[in-house]
C-alpha atoms as a PDB file:
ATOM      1  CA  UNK A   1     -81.214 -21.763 249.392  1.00  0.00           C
ATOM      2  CA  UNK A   2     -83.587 -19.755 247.292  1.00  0.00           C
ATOM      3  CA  UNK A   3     -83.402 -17.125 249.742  1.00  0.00           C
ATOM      4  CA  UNK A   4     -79.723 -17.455 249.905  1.00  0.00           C
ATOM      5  CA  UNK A   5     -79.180 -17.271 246.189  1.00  0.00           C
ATOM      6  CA  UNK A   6     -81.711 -13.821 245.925  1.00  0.00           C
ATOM      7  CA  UNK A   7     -80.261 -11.940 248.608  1.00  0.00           C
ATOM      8  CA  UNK A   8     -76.173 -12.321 246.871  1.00  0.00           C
ATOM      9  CA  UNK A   9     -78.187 -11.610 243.218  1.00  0.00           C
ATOM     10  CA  UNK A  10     -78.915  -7.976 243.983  1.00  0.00           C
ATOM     11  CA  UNK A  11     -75.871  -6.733 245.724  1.00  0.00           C
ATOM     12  CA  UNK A  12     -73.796  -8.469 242.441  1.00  0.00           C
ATOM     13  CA  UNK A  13     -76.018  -7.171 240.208  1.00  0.00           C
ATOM     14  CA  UNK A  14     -75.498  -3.812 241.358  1.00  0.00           C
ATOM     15  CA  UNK A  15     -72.029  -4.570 241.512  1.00  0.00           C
ATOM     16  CA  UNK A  16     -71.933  -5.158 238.154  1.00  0.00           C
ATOM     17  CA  UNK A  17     -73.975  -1.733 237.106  1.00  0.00           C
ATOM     18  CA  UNK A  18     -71.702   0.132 238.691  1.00  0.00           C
ATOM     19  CA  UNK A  19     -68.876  -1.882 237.278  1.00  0.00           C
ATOM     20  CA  UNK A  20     -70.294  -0.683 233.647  1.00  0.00           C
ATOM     21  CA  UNK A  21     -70.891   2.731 234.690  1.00  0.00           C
ATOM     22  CA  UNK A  22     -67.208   3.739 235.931  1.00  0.00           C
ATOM     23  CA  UNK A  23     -66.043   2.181 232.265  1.00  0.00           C
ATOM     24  CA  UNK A  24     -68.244   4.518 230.206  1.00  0.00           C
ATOM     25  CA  UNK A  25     -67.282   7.206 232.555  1.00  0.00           C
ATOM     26  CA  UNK A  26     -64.096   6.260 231.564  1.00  0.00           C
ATOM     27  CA  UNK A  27     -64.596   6.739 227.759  1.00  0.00           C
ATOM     28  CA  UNK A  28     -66.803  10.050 228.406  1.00  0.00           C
ATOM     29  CA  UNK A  29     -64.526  12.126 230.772  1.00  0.00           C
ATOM     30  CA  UNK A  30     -61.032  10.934 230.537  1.00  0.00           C
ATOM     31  CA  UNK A  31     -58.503  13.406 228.799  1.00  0.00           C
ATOM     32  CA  UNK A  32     -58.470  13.532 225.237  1.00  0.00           C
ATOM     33  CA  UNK A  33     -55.215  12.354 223.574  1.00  0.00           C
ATOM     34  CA  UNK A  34     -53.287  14.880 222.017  1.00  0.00           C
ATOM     35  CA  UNK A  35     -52.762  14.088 218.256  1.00  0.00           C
ATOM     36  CA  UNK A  36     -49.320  12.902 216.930  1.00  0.00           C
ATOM     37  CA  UNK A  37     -49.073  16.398 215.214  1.00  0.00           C
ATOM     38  CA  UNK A  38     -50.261  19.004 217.167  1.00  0.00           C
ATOM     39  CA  UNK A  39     -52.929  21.034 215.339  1.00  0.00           C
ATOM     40  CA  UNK A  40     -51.242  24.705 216.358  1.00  0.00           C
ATOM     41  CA  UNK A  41     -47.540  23.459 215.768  1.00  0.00           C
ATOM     42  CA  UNK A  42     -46.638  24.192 211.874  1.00  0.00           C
ATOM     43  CA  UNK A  43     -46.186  20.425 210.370  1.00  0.00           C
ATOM     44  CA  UNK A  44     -42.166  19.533 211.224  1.00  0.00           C
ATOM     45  CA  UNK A  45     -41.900  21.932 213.912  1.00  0.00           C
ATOM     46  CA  UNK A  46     -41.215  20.354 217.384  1.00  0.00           C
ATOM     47  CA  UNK A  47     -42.525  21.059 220.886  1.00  0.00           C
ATOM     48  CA  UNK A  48     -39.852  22.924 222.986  1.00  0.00           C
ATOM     49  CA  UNK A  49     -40.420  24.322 226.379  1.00  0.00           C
ATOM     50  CA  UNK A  50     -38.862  27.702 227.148  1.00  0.00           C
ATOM     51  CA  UNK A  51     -39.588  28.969 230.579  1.00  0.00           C
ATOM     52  CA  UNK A  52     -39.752  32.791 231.192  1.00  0.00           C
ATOM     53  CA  UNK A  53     -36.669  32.974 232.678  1.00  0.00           C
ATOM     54  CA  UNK A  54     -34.518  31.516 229.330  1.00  0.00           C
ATOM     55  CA  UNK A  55     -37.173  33.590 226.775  1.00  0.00           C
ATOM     56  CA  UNK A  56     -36.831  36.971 228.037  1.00  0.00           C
ATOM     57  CA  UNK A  57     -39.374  39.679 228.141  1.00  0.00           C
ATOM     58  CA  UNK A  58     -41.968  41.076 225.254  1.00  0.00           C
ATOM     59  CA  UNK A  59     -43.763  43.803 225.977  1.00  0.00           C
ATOM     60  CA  UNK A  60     -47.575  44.205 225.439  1.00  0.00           C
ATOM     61  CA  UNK A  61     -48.952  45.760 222.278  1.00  0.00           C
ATOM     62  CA  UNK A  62     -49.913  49.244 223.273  1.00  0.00           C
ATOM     63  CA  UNK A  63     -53.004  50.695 221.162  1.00  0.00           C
ATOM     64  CA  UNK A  64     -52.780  53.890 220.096  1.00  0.00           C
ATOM     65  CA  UNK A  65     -56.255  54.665 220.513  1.00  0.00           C
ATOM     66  CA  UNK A  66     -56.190  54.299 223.853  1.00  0.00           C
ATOM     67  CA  UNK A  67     -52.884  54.834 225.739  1.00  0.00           C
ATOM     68  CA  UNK A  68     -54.516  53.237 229.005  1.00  0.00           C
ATOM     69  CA  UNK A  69     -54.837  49.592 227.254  1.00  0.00           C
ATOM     70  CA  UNK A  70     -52.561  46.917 227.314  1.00  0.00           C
ATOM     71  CA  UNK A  71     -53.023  44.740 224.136  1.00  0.00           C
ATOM     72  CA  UNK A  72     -51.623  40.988 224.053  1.00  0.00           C
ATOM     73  CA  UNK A  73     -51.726  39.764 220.460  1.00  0.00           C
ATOM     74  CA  UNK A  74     -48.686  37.274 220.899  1.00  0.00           C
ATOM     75  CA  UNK A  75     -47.343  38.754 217.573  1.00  0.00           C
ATOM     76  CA  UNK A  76     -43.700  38.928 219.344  1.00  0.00           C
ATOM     77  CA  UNK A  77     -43.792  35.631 220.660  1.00  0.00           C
ATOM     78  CA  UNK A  78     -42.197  32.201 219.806  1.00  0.00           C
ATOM     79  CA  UNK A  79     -44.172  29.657 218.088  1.00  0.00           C
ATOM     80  CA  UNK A  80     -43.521  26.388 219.880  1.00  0.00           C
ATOM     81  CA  UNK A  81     -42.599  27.907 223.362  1.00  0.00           C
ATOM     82  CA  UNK A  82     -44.105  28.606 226.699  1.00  0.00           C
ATOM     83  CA  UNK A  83     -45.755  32.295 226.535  1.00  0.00           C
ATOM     84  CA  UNK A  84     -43.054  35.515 227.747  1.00  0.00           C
ATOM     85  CA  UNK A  85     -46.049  37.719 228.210  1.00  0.00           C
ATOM     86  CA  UNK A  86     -47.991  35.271 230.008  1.00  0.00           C
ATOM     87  CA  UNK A  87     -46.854  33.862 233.577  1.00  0.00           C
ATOM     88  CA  UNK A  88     -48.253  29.659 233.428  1.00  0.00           C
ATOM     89  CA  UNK A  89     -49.431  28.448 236.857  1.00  0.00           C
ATOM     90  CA  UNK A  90     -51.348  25.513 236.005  1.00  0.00           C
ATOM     91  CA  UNK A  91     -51.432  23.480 232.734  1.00  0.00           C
ATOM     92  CA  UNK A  92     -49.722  23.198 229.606  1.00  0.00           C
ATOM     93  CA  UNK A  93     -49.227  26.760 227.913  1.00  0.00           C
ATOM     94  CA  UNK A  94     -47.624  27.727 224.648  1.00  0.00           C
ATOM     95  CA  UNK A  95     -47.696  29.817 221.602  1.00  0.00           C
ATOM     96  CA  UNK A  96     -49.012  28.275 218.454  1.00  0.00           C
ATOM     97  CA  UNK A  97     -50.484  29.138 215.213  1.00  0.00           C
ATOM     98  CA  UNK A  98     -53.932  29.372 214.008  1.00  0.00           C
ATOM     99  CA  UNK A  99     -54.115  30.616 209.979  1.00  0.00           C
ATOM    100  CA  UNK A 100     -51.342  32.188 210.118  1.00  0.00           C
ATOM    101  CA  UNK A 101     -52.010  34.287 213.528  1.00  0.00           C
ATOM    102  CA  UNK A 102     -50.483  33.700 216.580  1.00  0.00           C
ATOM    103  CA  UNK A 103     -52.050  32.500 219.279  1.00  0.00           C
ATOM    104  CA  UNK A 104     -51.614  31.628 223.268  1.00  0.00           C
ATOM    105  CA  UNK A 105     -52.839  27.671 223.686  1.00  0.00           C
ATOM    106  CA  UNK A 106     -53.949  25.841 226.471  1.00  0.00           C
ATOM    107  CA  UNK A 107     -53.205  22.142 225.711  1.00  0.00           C
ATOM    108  CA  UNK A 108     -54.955  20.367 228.594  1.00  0.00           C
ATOM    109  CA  UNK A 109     -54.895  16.932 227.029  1.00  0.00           C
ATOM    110  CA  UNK A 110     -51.799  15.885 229.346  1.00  0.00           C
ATOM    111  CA  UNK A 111     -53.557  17.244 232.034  1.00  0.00           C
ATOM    112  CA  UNK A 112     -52.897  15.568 235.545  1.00  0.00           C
ATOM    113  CA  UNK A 113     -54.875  16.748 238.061  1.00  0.00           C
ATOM    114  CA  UNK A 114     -52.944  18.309 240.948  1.00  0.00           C
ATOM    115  CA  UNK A 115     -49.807  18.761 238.447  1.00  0.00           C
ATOM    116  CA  UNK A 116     -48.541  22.576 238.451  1.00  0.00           C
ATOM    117  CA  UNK A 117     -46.764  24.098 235.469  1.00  0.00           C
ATOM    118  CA  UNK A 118     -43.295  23.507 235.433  1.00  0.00           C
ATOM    119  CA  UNK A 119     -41.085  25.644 237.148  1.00  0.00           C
ATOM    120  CA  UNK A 120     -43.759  27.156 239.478  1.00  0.00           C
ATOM    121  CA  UNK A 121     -41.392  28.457 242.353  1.00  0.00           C
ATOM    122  CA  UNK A 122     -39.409  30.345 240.369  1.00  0.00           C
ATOM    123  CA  UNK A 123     -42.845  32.216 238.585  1.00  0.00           C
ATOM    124  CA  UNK A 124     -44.402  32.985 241.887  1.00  0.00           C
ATOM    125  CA  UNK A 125     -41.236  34.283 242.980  1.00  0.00           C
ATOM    126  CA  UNK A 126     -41.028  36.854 240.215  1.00  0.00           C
ATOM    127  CA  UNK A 127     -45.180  37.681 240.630  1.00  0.00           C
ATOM    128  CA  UNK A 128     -45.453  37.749 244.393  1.00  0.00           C
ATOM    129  CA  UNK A 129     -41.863  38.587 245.338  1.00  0.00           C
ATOM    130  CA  UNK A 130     -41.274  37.424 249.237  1.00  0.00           C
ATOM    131  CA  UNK A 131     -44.718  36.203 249.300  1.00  0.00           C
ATOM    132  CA  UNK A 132     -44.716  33.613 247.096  1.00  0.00           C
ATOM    133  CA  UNK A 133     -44.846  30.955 249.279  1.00  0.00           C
ATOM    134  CA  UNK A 134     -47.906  31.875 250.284  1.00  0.00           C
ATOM    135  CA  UNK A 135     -49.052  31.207 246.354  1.00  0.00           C
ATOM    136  CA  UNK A 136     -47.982  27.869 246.185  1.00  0.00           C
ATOM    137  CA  UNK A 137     -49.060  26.490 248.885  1.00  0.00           C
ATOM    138  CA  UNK A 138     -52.591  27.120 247.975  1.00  0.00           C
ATOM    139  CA  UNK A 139     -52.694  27.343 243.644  1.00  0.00           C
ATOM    140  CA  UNK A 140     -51.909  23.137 243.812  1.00  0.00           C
ATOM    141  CA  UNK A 141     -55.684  22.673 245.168  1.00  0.00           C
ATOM    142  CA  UNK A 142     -56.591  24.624 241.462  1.00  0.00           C
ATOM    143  CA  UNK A 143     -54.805  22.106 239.366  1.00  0.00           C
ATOM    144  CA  UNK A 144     -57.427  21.114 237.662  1.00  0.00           C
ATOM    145  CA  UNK A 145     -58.005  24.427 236.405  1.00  0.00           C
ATOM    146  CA  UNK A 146     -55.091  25.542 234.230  1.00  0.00           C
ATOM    147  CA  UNK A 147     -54.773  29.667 234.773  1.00  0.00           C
ATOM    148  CA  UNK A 148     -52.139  31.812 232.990  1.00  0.00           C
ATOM    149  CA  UNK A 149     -51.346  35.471 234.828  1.00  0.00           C
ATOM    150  CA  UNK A 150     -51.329  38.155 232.368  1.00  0.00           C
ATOM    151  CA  UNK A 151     -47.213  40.176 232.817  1.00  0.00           C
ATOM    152  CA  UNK A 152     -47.688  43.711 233.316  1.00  0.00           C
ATOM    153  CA  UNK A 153     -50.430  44.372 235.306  1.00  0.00           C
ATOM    154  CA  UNK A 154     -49.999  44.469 239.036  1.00  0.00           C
ATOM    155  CA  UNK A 155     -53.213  45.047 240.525  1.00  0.00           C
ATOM    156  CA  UNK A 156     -56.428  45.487 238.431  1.00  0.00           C
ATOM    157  CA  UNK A 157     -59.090  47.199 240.146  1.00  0.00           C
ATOM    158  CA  UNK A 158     -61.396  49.452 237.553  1.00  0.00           C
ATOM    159  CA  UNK A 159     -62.236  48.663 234.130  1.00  0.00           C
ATOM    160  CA  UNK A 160     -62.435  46.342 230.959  1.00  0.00           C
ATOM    161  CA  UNK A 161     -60.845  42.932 230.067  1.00  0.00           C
ATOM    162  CA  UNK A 162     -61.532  41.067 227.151  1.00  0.00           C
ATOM    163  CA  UNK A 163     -60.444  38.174 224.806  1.00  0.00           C
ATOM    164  CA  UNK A 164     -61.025  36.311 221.710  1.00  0.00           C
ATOM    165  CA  UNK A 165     -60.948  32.720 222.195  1.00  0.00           C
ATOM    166  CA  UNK A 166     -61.992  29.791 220.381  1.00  0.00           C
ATOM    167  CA  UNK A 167     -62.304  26.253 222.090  1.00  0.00           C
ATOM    168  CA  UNK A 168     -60.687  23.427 219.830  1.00  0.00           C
ATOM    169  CA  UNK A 169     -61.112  20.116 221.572  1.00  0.00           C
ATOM    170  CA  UNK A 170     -62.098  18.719 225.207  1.00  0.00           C
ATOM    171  CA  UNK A 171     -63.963  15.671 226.658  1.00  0.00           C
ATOM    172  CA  UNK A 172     -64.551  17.437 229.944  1.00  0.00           C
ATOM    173  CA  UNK A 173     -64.709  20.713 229.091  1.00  0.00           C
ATOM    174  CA  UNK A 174     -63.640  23.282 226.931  1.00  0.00           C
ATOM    175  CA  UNK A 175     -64.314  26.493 228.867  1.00  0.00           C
ATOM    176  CA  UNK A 176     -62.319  29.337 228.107  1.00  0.00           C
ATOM    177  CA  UNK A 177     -61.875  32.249 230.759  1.00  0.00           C
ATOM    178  CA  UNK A 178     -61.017  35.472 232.194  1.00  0.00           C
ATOM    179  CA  UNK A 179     -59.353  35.342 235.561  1.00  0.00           C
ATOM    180  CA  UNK A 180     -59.256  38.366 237.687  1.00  0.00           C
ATOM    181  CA  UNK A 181     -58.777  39.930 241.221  1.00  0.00           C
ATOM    182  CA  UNK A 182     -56.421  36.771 242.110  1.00  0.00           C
ATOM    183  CA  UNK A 183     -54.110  37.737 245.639  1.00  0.00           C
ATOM    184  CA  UNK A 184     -50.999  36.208 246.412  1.00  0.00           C
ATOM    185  CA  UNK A 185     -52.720  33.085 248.265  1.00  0.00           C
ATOM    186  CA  UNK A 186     -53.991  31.947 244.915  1.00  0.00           C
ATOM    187  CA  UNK A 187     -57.808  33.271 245.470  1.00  0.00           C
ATOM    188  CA  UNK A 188     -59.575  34.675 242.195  1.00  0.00           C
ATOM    189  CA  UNK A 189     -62.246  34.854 240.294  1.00  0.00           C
ATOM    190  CA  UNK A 190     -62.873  33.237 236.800  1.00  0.00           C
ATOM    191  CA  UNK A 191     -65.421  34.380 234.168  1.00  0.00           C
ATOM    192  CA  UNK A 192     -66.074  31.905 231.496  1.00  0.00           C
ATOM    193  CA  UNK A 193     -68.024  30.871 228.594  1.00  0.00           C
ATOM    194  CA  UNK A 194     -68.073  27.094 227.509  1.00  0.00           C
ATOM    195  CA  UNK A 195     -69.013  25.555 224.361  1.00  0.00           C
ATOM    196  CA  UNK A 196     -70.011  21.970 225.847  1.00  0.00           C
ATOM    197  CA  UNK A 197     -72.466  23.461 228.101  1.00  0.00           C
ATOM    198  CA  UNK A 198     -73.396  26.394 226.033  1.00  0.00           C
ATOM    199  CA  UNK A 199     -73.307  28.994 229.161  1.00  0.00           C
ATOM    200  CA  UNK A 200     -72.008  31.649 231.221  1.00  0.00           C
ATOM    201  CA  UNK A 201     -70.640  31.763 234.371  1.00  0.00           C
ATOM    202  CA  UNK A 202     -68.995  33.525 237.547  1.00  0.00           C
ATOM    203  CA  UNK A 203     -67.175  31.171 239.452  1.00  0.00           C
ATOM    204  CA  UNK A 204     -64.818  32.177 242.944  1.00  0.00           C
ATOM    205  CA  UNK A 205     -62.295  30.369 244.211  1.00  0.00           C
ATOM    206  CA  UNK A 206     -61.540  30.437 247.547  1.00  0.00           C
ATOM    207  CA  UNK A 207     -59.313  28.402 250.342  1.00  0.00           C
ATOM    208  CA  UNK A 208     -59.372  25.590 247.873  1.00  0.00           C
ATOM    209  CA  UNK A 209     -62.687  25.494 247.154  1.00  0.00           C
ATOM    210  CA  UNK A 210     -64.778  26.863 243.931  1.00  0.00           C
ATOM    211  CA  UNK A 211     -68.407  27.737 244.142  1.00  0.00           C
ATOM    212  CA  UNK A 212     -70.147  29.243 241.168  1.00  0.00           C
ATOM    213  CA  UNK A 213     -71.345  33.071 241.447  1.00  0.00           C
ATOM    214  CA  UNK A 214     -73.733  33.924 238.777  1.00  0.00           C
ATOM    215  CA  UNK A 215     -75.002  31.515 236.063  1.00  0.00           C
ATOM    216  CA  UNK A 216     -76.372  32.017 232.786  1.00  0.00           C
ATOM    217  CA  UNK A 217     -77.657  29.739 230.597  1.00  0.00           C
ATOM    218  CA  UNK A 218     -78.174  29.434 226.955  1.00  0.00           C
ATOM    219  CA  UNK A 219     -75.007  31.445 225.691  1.00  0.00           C
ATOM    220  CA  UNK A 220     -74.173  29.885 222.323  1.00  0.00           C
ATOM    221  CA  UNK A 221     -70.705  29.318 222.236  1.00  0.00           C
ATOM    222  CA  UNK A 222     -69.982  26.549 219.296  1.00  0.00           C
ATOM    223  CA  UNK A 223     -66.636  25.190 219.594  1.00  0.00           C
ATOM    224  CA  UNK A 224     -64.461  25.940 216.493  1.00  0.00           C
ATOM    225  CA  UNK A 225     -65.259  29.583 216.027  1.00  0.00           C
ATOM    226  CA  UNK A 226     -63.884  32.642 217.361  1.00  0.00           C
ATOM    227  CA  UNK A 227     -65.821  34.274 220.325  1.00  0.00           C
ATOM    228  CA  UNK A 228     -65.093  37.767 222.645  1.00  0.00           C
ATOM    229  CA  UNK A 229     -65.854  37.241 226.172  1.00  0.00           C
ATOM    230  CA  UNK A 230     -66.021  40.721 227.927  1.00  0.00           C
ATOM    231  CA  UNK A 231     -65.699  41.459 231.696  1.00  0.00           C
ATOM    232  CA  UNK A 232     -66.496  45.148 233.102  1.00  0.00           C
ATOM    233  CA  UNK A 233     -65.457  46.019 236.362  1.00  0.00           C
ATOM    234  CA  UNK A 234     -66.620  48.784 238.325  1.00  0.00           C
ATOM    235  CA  UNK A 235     -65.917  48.718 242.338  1.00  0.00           C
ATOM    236  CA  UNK A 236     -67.455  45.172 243.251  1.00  0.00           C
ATOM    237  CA  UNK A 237     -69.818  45.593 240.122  1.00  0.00           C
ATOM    238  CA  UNK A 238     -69.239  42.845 237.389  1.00  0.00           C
ATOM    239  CA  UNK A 239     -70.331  42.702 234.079  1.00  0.00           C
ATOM    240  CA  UNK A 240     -69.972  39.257 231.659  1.00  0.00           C
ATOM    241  CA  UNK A 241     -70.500  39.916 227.933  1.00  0.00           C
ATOM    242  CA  UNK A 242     -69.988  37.404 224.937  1.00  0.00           C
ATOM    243  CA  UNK A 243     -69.765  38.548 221.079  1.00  0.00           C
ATOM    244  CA  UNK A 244     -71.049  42.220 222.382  1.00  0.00           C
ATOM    245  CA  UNK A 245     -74.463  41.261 224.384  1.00  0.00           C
ATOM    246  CA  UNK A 246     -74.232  41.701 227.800  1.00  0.00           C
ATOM    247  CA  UNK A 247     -75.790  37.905 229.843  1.00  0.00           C
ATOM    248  CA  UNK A 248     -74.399  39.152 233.548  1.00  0.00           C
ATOM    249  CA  UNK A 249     -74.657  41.510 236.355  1.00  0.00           C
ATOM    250  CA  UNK A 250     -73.099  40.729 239.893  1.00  0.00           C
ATOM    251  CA  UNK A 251     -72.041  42.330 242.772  1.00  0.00           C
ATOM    252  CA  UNK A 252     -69.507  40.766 244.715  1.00  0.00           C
ATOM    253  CA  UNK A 253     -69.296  40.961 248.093  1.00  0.00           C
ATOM    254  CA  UNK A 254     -66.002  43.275 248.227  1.00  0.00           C
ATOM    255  CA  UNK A 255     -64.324  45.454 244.984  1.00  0.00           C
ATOM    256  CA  UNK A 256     -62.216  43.641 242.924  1.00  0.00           C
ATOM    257  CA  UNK A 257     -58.443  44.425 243.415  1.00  0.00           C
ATOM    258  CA  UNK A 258     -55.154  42.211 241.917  1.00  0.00           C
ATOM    259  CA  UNK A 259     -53.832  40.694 239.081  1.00  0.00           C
ATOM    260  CA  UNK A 260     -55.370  39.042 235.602  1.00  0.00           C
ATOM    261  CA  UNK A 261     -54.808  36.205 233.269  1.00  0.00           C
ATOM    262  CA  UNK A 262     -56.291  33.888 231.547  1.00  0.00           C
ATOM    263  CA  UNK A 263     -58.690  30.319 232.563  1.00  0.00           C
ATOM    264  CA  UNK A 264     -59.860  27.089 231.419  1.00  0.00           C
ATOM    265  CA  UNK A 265     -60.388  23.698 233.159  1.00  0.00           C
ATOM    266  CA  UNK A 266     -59.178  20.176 232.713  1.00  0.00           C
ATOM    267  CA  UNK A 267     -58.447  18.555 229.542  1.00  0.00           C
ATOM    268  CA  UNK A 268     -59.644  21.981 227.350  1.00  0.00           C
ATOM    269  CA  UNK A 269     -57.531  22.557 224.537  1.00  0.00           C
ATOM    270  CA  UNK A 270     -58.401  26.467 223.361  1.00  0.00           C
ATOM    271  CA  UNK A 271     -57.067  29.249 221.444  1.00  0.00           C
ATOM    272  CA  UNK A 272     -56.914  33.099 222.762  1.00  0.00           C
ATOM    273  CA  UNK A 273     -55.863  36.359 221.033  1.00  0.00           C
ATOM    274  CA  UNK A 274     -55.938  40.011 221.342  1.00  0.00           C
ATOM    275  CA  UNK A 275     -56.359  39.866 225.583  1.00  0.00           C
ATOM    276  CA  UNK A 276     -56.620  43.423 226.076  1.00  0.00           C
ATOM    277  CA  UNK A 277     -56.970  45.387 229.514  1.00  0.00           C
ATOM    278  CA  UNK A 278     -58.076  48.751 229.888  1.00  0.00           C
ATOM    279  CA  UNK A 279     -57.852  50.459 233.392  1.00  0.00           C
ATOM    280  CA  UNK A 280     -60.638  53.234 234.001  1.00  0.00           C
END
């Protein structure tokens, strides 16, 4: 009976570790609620979803300093509605305020994993024309990863890309990212800096499946503050900066070539401003 009493001990107490360990995995990695007033929403002003369709079109801010660079500062958008000069395809996107300045959010605290942004046929429709069926099939395995696709810029090939962003809250994660050279079966690549894990990386995604690139550790990104995040393409060359210093070099295996947007994965909830692409 000894015996008998030993050998059902282990397996329960095992049982029991694991027991403990999926409820503190619970409290560690489940979404953060979303307060009851939102921190980018001006106090009073309610949450209203306005696809692209019902909100029209703004054009980019054009700088005059270079006539080749399309400038998104959100300064012609709608406070409180989904983003006209930004095309959601995963997650929860809308313009808020930050100071005063307006901003493009990601609010991934009512994140649902495998959940698209609403309205999804009708966006891939207008991005990818007759082959947009193509894009849906495939961008529902990157629901986890909420991407925006930047209006305006058909296929990105040469040049610079860069962003201010500044992460706000996020149990999981609170990356913030360029997306580039995505094709019409929902492929692309991300660059992103995250504050939680204080590094840099190159991820790809590909048939459903994301693999990481290029990693670099130890870039400082403390959430709360502004940052730039930089990507230079030349060919299949890629370059990652963050607050002007240069952390990455990689050459992919083929040169970059289709649209850009904007990144971030799971329950992130970050800030972005002045996205700005210059073509070389």
């Amino acid at each position: 009976m000894k015996g008998q009493r030993k050998k059902y001990f282990i397996p329960g107490a095992i049982l029991g570790t694991l027991a403990i360990g999926y409820f503190v995995y619970l409290g560690m990695f489940a979404p953060a609620k979303a307060p009851a007033q939102l921190e980018y929403l001006p106090g009073g002003h309610n949450f209203s979803v306005v696809t692209t369709a019902m909100a029209g079109q703004v054009e980019p801010t054009k700088k005059p300093a270079d006539s080749r660079a399309l400038v998104f500062d959100f300064s012609g958008e709608t406070v409180g509605a989904q983003p006209k000069t930004f095309v959601p395809a995963v997650g929860n996107w809308i313009i808020g305020m930050d100071n005063g300045n307006t901003v493009l959010v990601v609010d991934g605290r009512k994140w649902r994993r495998g959940v698209a942004s609403a309205g999804l046929a009708d966006k891939a429709r207008a991005l990818y024309g007759k082959r947009y069926a193509e894009f849906l099939d495939n961008v529902t395995a990157y629901a986890y990863y909420p991407f925006a696709v930047a209006t305006g810029v058909d296929n990105f090939t040469n040049g610079e890309i860069k962003v201010r962003f500044k992460a706000i809250a996020g149990r999981i994660d609170q990356g913030g990212g360029i997306l580039f050279d995505l094709k019409a079966n929902g492929d692309y690549y991300a660059l992103r800096a995250n504050p939680l894990e204080n590094n840099l990386v190159l991820w790809r995604y590909r048939h459903g499946a994301r693999s990481s690139v290029s990693w670099v550790r130890n870039v400082v990104t403390p959430s709360r503050k502004w940052h730039t995040l930089r990507l230079i393409v030349q060919g299949n060359l890629v370059k990652g900066y963050v607050n002007g210093k240069q952390y990455l070099s990689y050459r992919l295996p083929a040169p970059v070539s289709g649209k850009v947007g904007l990144w971030t994965k799971a329950d992130s909830v970050v800030y972005f401003d002045d996205y700005q692409v210059t073509p070389h």
